[in-house]
Protein backbone atom coordinates (compact mmCIF):
# COMPACT_ATOMS: atom_id res chain seq x y z
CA UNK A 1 -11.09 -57.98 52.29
CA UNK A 2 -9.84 -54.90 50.07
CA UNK A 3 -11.81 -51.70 49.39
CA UNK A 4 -11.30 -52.61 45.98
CA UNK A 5 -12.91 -56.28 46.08
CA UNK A 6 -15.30 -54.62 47.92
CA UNK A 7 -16.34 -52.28 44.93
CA UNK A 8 -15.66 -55.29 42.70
CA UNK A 9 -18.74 -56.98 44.03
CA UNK A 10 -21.11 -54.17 44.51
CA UNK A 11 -20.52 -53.62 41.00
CA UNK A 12 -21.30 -57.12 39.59
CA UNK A 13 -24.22 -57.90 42.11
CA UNK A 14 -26.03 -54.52 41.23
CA UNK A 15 -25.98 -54.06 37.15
CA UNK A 16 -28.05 -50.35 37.84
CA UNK A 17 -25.34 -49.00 39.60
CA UNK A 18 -22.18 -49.80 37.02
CA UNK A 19 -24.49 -48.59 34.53
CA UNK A 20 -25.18 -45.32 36.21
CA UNK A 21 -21.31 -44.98 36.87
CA UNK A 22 -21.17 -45.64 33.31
CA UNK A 23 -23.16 -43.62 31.99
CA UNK A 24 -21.76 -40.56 34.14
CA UNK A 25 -18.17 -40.95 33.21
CA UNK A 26 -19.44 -40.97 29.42
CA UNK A 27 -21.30 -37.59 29.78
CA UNK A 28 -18.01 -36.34 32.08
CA UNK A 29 -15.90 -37.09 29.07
CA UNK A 30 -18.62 -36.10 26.57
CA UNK A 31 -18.89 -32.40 28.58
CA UNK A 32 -14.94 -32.25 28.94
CA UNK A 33 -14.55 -32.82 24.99
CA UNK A 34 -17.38 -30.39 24.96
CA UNK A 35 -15.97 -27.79 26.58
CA UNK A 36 -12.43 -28.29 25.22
CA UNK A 37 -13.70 -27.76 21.24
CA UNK A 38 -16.15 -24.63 22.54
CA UNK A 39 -12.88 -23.20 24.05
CA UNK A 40 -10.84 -24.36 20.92
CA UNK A 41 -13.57 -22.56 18.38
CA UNK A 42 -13.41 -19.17 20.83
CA UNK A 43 -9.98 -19.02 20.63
CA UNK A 44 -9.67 -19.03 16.90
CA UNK A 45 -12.06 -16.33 16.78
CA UNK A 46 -9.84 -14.32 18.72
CA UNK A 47 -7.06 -14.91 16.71
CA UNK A 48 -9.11 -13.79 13.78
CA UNK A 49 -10.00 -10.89 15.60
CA UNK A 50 -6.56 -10.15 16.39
CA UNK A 51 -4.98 -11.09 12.92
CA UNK A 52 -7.88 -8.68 11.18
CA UNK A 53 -6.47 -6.39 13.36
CA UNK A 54 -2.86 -6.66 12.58
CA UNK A 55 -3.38 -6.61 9.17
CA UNK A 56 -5.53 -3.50 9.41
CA UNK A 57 -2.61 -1.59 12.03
CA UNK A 58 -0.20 -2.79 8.70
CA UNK A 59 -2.32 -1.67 6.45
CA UNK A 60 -3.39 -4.33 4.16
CA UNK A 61 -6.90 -3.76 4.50
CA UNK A 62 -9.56 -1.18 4.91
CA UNK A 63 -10.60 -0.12 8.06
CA UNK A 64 -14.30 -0.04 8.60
CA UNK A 65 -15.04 2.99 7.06
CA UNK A 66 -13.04 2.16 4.19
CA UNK A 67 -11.54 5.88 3.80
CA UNK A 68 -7.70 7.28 4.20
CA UNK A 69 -4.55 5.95 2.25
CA UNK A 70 -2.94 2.73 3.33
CA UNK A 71 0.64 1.71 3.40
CA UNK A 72 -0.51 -1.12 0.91
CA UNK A 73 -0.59 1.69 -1.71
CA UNK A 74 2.86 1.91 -1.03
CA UNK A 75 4.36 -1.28 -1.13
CA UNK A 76 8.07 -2.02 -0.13
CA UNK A 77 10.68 -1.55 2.04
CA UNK A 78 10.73 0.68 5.05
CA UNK A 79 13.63 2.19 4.46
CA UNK A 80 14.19 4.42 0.63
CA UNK A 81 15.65 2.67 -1.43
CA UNK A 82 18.43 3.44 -3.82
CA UNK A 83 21.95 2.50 -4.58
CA UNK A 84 23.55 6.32 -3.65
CA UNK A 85 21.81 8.71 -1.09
CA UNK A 86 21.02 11.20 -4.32
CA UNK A 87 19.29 8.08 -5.57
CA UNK A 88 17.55 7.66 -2.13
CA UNK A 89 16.87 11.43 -2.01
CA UNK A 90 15.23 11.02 -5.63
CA UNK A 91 13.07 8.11 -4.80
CA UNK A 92 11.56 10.47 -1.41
CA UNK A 93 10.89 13.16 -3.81
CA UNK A 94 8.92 11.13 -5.80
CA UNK A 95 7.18 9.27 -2.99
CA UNK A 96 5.89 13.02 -1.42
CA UNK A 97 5.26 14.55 -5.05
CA UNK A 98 3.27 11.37 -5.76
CA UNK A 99 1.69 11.51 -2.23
CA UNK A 100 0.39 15.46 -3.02
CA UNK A 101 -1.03 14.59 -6.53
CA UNK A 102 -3.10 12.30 -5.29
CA UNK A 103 -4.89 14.40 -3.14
CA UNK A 104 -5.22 16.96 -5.62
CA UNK A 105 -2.29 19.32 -4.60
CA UNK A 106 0.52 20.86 -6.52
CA UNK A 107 4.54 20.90 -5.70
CA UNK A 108 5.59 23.90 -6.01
CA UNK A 109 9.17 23.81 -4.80
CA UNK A 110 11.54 21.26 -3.64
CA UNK A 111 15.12 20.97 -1.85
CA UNK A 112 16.24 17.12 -1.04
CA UNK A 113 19.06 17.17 1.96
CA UNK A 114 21.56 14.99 1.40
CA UNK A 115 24.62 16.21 3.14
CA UNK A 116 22.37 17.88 6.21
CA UNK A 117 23.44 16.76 9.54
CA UNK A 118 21.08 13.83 9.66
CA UNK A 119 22.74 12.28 7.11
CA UNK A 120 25.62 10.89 9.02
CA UNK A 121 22.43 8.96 10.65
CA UNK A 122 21.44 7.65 7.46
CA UNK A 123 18.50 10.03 7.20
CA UNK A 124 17.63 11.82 3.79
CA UNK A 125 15.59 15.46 4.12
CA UNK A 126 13.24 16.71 1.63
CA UNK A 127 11.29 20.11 1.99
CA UNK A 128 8.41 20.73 -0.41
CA UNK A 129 6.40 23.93 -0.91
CA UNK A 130 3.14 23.13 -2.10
CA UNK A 131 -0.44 23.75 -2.48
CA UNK A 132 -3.66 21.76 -1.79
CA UNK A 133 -7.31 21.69 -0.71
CA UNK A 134 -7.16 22.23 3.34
CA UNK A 135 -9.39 18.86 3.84
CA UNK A 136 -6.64 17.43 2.17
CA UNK A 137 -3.93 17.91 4.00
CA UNK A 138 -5.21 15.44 6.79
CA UNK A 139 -4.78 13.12 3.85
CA UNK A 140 -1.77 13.91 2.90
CA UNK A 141 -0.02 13.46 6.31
CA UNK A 142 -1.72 10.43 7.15
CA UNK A 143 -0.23 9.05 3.50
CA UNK A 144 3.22 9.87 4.43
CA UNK A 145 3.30 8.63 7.54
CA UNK A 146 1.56 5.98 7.50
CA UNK A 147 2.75 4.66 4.03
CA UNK A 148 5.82 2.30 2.87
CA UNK A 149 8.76 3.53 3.06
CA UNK A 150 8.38 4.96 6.77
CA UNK A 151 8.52 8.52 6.39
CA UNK A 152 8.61 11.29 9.00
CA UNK A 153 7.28 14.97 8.82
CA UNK A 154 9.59 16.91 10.75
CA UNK A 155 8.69 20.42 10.09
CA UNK A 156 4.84 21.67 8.83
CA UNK A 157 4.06 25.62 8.18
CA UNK A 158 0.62 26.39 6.89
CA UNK A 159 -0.44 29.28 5.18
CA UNK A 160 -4.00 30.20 4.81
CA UNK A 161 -4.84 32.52 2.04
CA UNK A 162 -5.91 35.80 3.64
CA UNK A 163 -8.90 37.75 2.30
CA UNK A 164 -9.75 41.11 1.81
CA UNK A 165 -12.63 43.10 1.97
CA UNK A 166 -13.50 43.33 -1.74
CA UNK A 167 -12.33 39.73 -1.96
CA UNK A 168 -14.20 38.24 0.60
CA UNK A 169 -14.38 33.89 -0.79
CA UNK A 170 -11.30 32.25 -0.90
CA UNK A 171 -10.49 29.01 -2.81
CA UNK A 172 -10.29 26.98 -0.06
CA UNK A 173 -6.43 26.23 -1.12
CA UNK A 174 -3.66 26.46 1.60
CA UNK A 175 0.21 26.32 0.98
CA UNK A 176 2.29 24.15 2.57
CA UNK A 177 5.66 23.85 3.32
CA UNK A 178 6.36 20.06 4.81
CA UNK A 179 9.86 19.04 5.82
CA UNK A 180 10.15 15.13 5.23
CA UNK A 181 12.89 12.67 6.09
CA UNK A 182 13.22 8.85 5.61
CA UNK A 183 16.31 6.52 6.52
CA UNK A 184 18.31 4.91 3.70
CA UNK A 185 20.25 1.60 4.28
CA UNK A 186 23.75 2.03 2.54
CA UNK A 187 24.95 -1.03 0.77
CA UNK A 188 20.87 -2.51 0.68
């Protein structure tokens, strides 16, 4: 006689037992499904988490305290765009003079670089002279850099009004002179 004929007919001579054995590979199966859809749910969470995350590092949504620029302000391509370099060199102007108005500054002065020696590397420089609130300038750098099309600050002198001693408030303005530089795709 087998092992197996031997379960065979403890099985059929005792009904309480094949019900009990049953019964426990039903709640096995039940817990294993269980646990599978618990560890199914938790991992979707974290790919929310992680996708909330993304798009916040991108910039397509607020972070949690909803202040700074994003790059969604910006939309685009993350190189400048333009058919020429002085096209390209046009478009970063207007990117950094749009980037100072809207913290409440003021260009003052401007000189694009298209023929500098980053050029041959596809780079085009911009320096701007200009003036703004000095909380603002936090805002302004963040903006550029963190904005569409990628844009680096390469150079940054700040010059703090100086007072006197008749003249002792200042206006709180600083000027600025910020050396920019983004990469242009020829032929794009």
């Amino acid at each position: 006689m087998s092992v197996q004929d031997t379960i065979t007919r403890t099985l059929s001579h005792s009904p309480l037992i094949a019900v009990t054995l049953y019964a426990a590979v039903v709640g096995g199966l039940l817990l294993m499904t269980g646990l599978s859809v618990a560890d199914v749910i938790s991992h979707r969470q974290a790919l929310a988490q992680t996708s909330d995350l993304l798009d916040q590092l991108r910039g397509r949504k607020a972070g949690a305290g909803g202040a700074g620029l994003s790059s969604a302000e910006h939309p685009g391509t993350p190189f400048l765009e333009g058919p020429t370099v002085t096209v390209a060199g046009a478009n970063l102007l207007q990117r950094v003079a749009a980037a100072v108005g809207n913290v409440g500054g003021s260009v003052q002065s401007s000189q694009v670089d298209v023929s500098g020696a980053q050029s041959k590397n596809g780079f085009v420089g911009l320096v701007v002279s200009c003036e703004l609130e000095q909380p603002a300038l936090q805002k302004l750098l963040y903006d550029l850099e963190a904005g569409m099309p990628f844009l680096f600050v390469d150079q940054l002198d700040v010059q703090v009004p100086q007072t006197t001693a008749q003249n002792e408030t200042t206006t709180g303005r600083v000027r600025v002179i910020l050396g920019v530089s983004g990469q242009w795709q020829a032929g794009k």
